[in-house]
Protein backbone atom coordinates (compact mmCIF):
# COMPACT_ATOMS: atom_id res chain seq x y z
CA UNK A 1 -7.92 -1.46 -27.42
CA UNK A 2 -4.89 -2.93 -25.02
CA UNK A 3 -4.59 -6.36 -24.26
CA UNK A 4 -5.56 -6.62 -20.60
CA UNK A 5 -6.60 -2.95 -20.25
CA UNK A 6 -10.16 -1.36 -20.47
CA UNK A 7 -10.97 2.05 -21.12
CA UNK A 8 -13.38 3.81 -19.19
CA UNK A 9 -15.26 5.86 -21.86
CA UNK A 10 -17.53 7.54 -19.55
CA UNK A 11 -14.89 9.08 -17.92
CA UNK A 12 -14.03 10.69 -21.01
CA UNK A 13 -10.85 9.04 -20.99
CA UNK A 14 -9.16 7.80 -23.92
CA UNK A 15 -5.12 7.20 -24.70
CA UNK A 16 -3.23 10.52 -23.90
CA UNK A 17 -0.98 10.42 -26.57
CA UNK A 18 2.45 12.80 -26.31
CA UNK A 19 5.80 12.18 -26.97
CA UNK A 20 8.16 11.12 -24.05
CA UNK A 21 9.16 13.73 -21.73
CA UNK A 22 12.79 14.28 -22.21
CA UNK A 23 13.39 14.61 -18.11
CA UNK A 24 12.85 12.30 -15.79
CA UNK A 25 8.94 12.65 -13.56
CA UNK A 26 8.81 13.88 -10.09
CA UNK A 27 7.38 10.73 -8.25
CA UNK A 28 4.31 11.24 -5.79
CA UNK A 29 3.32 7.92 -3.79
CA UNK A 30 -0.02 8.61 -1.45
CA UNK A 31 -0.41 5.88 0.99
CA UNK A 32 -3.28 5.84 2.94
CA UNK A 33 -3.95 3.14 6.37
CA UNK A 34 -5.63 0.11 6.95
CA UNK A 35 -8.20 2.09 4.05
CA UNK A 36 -11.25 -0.49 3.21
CA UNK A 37 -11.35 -1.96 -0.60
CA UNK A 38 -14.58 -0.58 -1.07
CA UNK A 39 -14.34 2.93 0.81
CA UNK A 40 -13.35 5.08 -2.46
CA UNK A 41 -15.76 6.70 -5.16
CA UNK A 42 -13.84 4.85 -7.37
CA UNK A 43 -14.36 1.34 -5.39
CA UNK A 44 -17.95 1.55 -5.97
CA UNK A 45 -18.71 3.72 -2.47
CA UNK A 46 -21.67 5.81 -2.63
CA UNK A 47 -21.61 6.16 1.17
CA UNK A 48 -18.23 7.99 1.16
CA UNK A 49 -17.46 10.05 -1.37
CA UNK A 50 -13.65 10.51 -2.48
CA UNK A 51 -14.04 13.22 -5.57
CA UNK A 52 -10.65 14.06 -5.45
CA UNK A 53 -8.82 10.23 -5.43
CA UNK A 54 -11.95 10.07 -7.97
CA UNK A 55 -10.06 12.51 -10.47
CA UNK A 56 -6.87 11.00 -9.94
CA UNK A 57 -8.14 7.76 -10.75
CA UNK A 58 -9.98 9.37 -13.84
CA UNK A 59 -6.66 10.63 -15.13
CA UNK A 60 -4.66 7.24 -14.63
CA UNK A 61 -5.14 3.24 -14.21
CA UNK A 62 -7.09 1.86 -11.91
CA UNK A 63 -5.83 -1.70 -11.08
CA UNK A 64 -8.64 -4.77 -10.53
CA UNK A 65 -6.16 -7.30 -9.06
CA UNK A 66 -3.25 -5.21 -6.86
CA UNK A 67 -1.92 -6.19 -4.02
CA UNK A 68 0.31 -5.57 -1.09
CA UNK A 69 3.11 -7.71 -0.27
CA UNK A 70 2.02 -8.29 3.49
CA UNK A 71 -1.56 -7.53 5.52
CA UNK A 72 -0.17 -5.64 8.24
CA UNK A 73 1.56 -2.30 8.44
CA UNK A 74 5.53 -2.56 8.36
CA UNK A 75 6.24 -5.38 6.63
CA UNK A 76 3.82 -3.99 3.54
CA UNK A 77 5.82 -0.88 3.78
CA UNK A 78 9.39 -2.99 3.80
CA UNK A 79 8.61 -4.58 0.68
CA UNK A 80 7.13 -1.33 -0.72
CA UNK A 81 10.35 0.61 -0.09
CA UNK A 82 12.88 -2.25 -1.15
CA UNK A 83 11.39 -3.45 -4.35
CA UNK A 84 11.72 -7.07 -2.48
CA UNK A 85 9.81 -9.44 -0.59
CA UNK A 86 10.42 -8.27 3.04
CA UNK A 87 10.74 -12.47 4.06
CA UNK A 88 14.15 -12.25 2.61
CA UNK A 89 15.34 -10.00 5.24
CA UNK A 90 13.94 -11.00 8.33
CA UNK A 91 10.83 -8.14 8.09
CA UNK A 92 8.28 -10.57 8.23
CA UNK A 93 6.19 -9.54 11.69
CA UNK A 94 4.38 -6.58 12.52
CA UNK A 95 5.68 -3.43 14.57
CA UNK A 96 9.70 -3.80 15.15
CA UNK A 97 10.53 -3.76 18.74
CA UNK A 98 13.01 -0.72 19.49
CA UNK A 99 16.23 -2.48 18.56
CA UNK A 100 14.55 -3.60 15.31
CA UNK A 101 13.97 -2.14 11.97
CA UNK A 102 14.43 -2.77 8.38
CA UNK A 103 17.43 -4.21 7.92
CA UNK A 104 20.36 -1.53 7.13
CA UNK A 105 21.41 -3.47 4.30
CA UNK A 106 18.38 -2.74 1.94
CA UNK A 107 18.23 -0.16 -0.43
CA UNK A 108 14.87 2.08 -0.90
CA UNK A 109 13.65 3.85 -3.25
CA UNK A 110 14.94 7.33 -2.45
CA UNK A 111 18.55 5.62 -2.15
CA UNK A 112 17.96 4.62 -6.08
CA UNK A 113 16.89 7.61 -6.83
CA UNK A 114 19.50 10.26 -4.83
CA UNK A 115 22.54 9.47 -7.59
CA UNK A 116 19.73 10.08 -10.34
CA UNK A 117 19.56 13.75 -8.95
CA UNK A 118 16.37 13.23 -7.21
CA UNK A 119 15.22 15.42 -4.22
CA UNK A 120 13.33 12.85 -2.03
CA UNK A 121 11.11 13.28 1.01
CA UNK A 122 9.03 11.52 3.00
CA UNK A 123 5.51 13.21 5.39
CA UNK A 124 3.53 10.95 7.48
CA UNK A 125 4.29 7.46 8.47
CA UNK A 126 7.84 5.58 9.09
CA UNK A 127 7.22 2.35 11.04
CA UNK A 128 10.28 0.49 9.85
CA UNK A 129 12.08 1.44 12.89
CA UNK A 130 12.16 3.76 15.99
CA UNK A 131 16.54 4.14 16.18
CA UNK A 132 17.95 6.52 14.49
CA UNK A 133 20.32 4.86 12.26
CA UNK A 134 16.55 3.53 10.76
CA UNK A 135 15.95 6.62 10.41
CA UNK A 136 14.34 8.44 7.13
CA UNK A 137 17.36 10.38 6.74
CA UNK A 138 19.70 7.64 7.00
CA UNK A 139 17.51 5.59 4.73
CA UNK A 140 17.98 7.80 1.78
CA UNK A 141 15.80 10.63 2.33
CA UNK A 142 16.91 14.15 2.08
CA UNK A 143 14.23 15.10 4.41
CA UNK A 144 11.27 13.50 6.83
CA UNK A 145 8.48 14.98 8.97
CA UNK A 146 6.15 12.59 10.28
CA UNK A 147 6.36 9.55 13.26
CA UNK A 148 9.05 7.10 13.43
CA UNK A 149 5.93 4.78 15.07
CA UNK A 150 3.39 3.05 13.38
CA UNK A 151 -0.06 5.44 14.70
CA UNK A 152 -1.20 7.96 17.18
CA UNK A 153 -3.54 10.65 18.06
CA UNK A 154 -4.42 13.25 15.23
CA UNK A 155 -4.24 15.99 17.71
CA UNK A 156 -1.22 17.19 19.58
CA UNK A 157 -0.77 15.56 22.53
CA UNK A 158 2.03 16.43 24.86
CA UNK A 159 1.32 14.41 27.59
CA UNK A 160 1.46 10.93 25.53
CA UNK A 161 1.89 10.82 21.85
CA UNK A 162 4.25 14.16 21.65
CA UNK A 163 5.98 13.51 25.07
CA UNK A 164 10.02 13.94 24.78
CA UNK A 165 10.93 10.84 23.46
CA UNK A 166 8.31 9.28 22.00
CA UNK A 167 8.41 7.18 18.93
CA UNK A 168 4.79 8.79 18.48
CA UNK A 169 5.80 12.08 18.19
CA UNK A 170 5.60 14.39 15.06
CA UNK A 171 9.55 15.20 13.91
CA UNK A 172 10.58 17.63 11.24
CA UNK A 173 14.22 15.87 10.64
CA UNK A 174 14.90 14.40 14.13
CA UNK A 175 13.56 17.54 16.06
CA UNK A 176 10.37 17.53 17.64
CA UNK A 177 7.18 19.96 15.87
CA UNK A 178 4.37 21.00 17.75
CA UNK A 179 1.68 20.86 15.16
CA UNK A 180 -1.94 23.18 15.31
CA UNK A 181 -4.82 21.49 14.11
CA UNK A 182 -6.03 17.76 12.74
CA UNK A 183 -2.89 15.94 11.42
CA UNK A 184 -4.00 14.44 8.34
CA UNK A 185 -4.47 18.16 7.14
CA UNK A 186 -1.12 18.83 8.78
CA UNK A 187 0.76 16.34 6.50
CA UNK A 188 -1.35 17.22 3.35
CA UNK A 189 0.68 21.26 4.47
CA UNK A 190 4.02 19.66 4.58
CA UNK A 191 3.17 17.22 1.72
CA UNK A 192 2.61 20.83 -0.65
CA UNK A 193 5.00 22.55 1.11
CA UNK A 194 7.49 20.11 -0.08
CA UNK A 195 6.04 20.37 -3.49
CA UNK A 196 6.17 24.14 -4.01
CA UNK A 197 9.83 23.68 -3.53
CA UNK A 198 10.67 21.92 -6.35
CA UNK A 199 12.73 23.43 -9.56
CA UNK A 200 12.67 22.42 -13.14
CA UNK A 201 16.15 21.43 -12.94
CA UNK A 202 15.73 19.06 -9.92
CA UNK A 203 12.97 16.07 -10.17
CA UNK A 204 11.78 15.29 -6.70
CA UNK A 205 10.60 12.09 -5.03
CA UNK A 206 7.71 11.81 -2.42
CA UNK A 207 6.17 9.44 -0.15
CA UNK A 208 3.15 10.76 1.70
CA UNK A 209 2.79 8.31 4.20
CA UNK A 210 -1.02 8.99 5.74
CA UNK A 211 -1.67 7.86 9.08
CA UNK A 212 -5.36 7.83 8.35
CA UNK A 213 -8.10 6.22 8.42
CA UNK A 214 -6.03 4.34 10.69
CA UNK A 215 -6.79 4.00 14.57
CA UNK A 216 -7.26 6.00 16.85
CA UNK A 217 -10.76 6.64 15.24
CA UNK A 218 -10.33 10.96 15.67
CA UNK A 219 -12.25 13.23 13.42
CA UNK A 220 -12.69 17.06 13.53
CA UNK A 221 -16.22 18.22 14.16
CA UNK A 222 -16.73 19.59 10.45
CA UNK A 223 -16.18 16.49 8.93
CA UNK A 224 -18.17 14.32 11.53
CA UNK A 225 -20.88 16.36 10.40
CA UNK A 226 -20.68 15.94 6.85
CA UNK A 227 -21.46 12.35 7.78
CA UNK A 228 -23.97 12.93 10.60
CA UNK A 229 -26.55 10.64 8.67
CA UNK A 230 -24.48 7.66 8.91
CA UNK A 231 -25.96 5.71 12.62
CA UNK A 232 -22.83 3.89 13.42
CA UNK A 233 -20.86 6.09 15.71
CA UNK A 234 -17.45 4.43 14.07
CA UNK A 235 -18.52 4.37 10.87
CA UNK A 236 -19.32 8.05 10.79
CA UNK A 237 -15.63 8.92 12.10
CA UNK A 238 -14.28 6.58 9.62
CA UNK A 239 -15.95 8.17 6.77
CA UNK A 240 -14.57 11.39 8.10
CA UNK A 241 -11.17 10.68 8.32
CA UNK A 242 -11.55 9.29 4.60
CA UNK A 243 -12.80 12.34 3.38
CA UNK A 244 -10.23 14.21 5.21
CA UNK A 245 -7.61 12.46 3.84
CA UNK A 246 -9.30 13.13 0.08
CA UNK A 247 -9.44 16.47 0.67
CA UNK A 248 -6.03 16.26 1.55
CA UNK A 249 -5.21 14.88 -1.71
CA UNK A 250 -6.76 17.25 -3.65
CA UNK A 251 -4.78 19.99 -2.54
CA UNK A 252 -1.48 18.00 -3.37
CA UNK A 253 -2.92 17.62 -6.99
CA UNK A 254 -3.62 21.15 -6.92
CA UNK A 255 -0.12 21.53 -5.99
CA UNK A 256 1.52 19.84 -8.41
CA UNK A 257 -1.12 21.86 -11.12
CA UNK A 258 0.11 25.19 -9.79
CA UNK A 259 3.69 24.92 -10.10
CA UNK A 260 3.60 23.20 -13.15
CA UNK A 261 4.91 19.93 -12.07
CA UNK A 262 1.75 17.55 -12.81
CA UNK A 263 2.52 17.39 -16.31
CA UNK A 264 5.71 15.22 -15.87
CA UNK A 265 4.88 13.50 -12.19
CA UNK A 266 4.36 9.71 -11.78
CA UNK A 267 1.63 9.29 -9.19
CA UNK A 268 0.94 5.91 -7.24
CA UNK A 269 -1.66 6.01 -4.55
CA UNK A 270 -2.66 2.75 -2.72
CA UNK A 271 -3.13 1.45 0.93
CA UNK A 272 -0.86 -0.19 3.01
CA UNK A 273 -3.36 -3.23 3.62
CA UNK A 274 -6.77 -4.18 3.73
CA UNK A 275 -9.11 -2.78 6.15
CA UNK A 276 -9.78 -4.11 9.99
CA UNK A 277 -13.71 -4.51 9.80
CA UNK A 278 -13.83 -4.09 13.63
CA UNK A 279 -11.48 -2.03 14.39
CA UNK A 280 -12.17 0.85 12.32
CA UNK A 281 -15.44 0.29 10.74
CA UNK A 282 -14.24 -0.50 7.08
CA UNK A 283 -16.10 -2.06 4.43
CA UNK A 284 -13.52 -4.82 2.24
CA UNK A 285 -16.76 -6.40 0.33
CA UNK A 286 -16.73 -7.81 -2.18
CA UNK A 287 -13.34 -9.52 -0.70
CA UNK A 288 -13.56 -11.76 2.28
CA UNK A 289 -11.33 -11.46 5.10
CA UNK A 290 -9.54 -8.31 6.70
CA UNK A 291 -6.05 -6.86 7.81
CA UNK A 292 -3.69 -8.81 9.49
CA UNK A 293 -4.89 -12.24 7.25
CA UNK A 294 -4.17 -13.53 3.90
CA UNK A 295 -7.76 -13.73 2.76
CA UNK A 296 -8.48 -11.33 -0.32
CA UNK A 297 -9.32 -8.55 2.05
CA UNK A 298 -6.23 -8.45 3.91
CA UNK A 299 -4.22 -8.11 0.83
CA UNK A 300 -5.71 -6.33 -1.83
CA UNK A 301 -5.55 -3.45 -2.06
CA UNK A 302 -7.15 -0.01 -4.03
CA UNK A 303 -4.52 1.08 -6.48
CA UNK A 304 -4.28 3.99 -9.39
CA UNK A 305 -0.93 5.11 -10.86
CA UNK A 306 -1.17 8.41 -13.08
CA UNK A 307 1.19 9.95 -15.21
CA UNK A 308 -0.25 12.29 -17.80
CA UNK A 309 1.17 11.67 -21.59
CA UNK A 310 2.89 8.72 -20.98
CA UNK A 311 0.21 6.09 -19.68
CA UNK A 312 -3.85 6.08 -20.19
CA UNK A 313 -6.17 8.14 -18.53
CA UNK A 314 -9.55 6.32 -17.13
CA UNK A 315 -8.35 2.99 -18.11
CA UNK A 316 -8.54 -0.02 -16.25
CA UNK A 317 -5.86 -2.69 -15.66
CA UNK A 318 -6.54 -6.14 -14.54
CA UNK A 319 -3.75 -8.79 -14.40
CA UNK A 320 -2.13 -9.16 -11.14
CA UNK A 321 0.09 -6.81 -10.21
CA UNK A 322 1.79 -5.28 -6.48
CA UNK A 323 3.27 -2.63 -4.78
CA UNK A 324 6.75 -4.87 -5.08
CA UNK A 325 6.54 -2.93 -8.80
CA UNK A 326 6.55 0.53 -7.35
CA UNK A 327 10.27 0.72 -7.32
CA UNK A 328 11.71 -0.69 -10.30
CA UNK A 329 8.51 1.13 -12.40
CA UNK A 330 9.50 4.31 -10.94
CA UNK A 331 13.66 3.72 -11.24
CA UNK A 332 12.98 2.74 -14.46
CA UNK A 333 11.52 5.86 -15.19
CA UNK A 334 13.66 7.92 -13.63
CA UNK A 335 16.87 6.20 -16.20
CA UNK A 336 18.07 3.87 -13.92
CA UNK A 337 18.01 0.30 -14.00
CA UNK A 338 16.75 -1.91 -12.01
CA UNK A 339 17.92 -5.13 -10.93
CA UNK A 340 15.93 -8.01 -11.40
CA UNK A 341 18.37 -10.89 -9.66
CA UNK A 342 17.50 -9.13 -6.77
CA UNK A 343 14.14 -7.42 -7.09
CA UNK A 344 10.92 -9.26 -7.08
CA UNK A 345 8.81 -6.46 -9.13
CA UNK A 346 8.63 -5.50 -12.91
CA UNK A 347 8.84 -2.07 -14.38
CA UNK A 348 4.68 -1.81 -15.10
CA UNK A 349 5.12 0.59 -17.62
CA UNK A 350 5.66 -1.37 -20.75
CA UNK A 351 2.63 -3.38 -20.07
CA UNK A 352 0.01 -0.67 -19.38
CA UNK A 353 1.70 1.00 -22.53
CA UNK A 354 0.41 -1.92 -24.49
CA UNK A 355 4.32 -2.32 -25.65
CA UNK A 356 4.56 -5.64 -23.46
CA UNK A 357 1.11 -8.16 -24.14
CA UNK A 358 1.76 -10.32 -21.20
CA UNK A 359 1.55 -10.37 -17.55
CA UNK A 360 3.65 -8.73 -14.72
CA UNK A 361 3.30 -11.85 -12.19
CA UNK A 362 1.87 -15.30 -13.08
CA UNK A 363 3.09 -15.90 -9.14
CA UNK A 364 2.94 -13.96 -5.54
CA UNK A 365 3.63 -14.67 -2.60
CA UNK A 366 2.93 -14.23 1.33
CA UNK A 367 4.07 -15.26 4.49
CA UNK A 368 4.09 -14.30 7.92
CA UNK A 369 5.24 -16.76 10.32
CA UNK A 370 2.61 -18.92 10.69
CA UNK A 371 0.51 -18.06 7.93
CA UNK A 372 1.06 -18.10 3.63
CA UNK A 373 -0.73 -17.75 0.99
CA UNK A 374 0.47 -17.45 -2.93
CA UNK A 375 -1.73 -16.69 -6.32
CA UNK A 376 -0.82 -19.36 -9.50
CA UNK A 377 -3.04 -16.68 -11.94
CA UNK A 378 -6.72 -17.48 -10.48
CA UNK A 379 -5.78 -19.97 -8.12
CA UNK A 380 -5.17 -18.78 -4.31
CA UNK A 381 -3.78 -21.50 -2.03
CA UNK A 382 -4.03 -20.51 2.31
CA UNK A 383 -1.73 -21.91 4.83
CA UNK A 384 -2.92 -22.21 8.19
CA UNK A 385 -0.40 -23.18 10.75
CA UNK A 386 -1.30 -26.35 13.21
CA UNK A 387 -4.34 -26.45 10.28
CA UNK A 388 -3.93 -26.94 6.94
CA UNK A 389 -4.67 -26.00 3.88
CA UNK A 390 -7.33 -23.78 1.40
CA UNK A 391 -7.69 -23.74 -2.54
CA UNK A 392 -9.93 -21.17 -4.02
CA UNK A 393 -10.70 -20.51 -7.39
CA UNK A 394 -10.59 -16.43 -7.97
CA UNK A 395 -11.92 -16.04 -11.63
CA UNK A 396 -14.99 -18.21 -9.80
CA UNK A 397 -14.98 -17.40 -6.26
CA UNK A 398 -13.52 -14.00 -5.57
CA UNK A 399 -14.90 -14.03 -1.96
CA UNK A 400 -13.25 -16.96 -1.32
CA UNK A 401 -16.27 -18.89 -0.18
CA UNK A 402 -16.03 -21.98 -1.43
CA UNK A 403 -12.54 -24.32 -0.62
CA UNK A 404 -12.36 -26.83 -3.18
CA UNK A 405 -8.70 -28.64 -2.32
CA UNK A 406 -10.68 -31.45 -2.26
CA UNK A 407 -12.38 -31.70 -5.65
CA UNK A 408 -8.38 -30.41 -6.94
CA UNK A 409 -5.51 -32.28 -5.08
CA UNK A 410 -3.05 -32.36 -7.98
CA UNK A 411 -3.33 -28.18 -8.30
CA UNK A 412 -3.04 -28.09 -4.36
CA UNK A 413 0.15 -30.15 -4.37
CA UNK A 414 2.10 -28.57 -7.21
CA UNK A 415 1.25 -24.99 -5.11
CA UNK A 416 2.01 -26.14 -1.83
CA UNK A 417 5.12 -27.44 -3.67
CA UNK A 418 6.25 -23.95 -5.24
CA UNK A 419 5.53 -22.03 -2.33
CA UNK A 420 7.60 -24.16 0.21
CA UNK A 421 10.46 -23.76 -1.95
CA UNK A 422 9.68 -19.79 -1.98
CA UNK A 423 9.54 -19.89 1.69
CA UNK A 424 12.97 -21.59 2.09
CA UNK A 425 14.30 -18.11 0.45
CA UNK A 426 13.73 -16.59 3.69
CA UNK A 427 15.94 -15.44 6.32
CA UNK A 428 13.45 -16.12 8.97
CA UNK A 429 11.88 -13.58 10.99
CA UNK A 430 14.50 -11.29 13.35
CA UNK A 431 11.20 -10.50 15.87
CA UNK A 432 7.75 -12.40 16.68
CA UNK A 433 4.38 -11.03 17.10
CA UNK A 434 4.11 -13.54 19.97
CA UNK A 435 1.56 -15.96 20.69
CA UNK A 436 -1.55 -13.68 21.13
CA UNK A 437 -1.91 -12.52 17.64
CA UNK A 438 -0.98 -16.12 16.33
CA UNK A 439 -4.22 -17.10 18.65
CA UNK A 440 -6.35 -14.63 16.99
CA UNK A 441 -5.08 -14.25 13.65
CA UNK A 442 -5.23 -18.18 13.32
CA UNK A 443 -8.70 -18.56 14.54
CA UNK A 444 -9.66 -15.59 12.07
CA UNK A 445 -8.21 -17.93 9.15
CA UNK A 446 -10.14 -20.89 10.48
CA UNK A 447 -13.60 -19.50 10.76
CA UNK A 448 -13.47 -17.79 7.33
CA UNK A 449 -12.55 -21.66 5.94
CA UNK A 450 -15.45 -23.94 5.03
CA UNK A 451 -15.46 -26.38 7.45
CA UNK A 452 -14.79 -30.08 6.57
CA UNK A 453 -13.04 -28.92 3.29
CA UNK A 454 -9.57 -28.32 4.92
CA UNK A 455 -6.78 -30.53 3.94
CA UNK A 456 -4.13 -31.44 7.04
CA UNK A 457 -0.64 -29.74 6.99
CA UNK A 458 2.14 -32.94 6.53
């Protein structure tokens, strides 16, 4: 067996053995929204059930210890496209205002890929800017259909959401689509559309950005009734749009079966950021916390990457690893090279191949203006602006329940050391969230913090 991986058995999974496909994979990464921890089959859920993320996990990795490199929306997805922590250029808050977006000078993923000879696309979800010249297109996709904003209704709207000129509004390459139906199916259409397109000769790349289960909480009547036993109004139109959004990956793996493409695509599905408990019902146990923090639950994440022949099927991988490794694991793969002076992930690939026996990050990091957090292996230390700070113990304590920077000052000190020098590798922040969500999203800190065991910023 693998250092550091674990094979399910009774999956029927063992090694897929095969020799290394001479071209390069298509790339598929599924994102879903503000998705809960423990709202998958595969995340233990009995109430919701996911069979078709269930078979993609079956025929890949399943990671114990992933994470996100921020707990709200664009900033995740700025460090997910750039390979880099989004601090370092400015991307630190949530939702750019209009003259804002990720910063022009970062490279993505689909601009890596495009002189490799990749076809890349993006459906769903943009939310790293509302200009054009943020734009997918300008941003190294070939082509885009999906909202420049961050959410919306999942029904056509014409009077709000898919008014001319709004941010909200569905686009098929800058011009506005009127789309029938629920919109989570809608992108899973465009998502295989996009799919059946693809030649032997030209490997494509794909992001399918899902908006759901994000709010608004909108469900179609078929799948609210699938769920009709569960009491809580929310809750049942949460589990909905889950399901809807499984189904919706299901076809895309059927997809990629029927035109042959499956055997040689690299697959990555995780979520954007934890859960919000209140907002949309979610379930983060056994984490503590929730979106928009950086307790457990704001930050880590569900995560499976598949790629049939090359890496294990129904194994399980549990040193730390992030969605910071997305793009130099899949440029890597594709033959180029990525560059590590400048990128804060690792290619993954040697180490779930057993070819690598140690660890992709001893160290991460987070930080959102007034609030960081970093992992030393088990360790977790919290910043709290105007507060303080929290220790917890992981391997212990993975709900974060019990501070102990008291009982471990020397361990507290040598972290808060390391990540104030990480911090001073920031730009600084080019927008603010303003002081509302620093009211809330500090008091949300505080309360989840044993009280009396904080120790008082210098």
């Amino acid at each position: 067996m693998k250092k550091n991986l674990i094979f399910a058995m009774c999956l029927g999974a063992a090694w897929v053995a095969g020799a290394a496909e001479s071209a390069p994979p298509n790339v598929l990464v599924i994102l879903a929204d503000d998705l809960g921890y423990a709202d998958l089959g595969f995340q233990g859920s009995t109430e919701i059930p996911t069979p078709n993320l269930d078979r993609l996990r079956a025929s890949g990795i399943r990671f114990t210890d992933a994470h996100v490199s921020a707990s709200v929306c664009s900033p995740s997805r700025a460090g997910m496209m750039t390979g880099r922590y989004q601090q370092q250029f400015g991307h630190e808050p949530n939702c750019p205002p209009q003259e804002f977006g990720m910063n022009l000078e970062e490279r993505t993923i689909a601009d890596a890929l495009k002189p490799l000879g990749y076809r890349t696309g993006l459906v769903g979800k943009w939310h790293l800017g509302d200009r054009d010249c943020f734009y997918p297109t300008h941003r190294g996709f070939d082509w885009f259909c999906g909202l420049r904003e961050g959410s919306r209704s999942y029904f056509y709207d014409n009077k709000k959401d898919d008014k001319p000129g709004s941010p909200k509004a569905i686009e098929l390459n800058g011009k506005p689509v009127k789309f029938e139906g629920y919109l989570t199916d809608f992108f899973t259409g465009k998502a295989v559309e996009f799919i059946e397109e693809q030649t032997e000769e030209t490997p494509f790349f794909l992001v399918l950005s899902y908006t759901a289960p994000h709010a608004p909480m909108h469900a179609t009547e078929a799948d609210l009734q699938r769920f009709k036993h569960i009491k809580n109004q929310k809750r049942r139109t949460y589990a909905a749009m889950v399901s809807a959004m499984d189904r919706g990956v299901g076809q895309v793996m059927d997809a990629l079966e029927k035109t042959g493409a499956a055997k040689n695509t690299l697959v990555f599905f995780l979520s954007d950021n934890g859960g919000p408990i209140n907002h949309n019902a979610s379930v983060n146990l056994p984490l503590n916390g929730e979106k928009g923090i950086k307790f457990e639950g704001g930050i880590r994440v569900p995560f499976v990457v598949s790629w049939p022949g090359q890496l294990p099927a129904g194994a399980t991988y549990e040193p730390m690893v992030s969605s910071l490794d997305i793009l130099p694991t899949v440029l890597t793969a594709a033959g180029g090279t990525p560059d590590y002076g400048h990128l804060a992930g690792r290619d993954l690939v040697p180490f779930l191949k057993g070819d690598d026996d140690g660890i992709p990050h001893q160290n991460l990091y987070w930080h959102k203006e007034w609030f960081s957090a970093m992992r030393d292996g088990d360790w977790k230390l919290l910043y709290v602006q105007d507060f303080g700070y929290a220790l917890y113990n992981l391997k212990d304590d993975l709900g974060e329940k019990n501070n102990v920077a008291k009982q471990h000052p020397e361990r507290l000190e040598q972290m808060r050391r390391d990540l104030d020098a990480w911090k001073a590798k920031g730009t600084g922040s080019e927008w603010t969230e303003g002081p509302k969500w620093y009211r809330i999203n500090r008091q949300l800190h505080i309360d989840l913090i044993e009280e009396g065991t904080q120790v008082p910023a210098k």
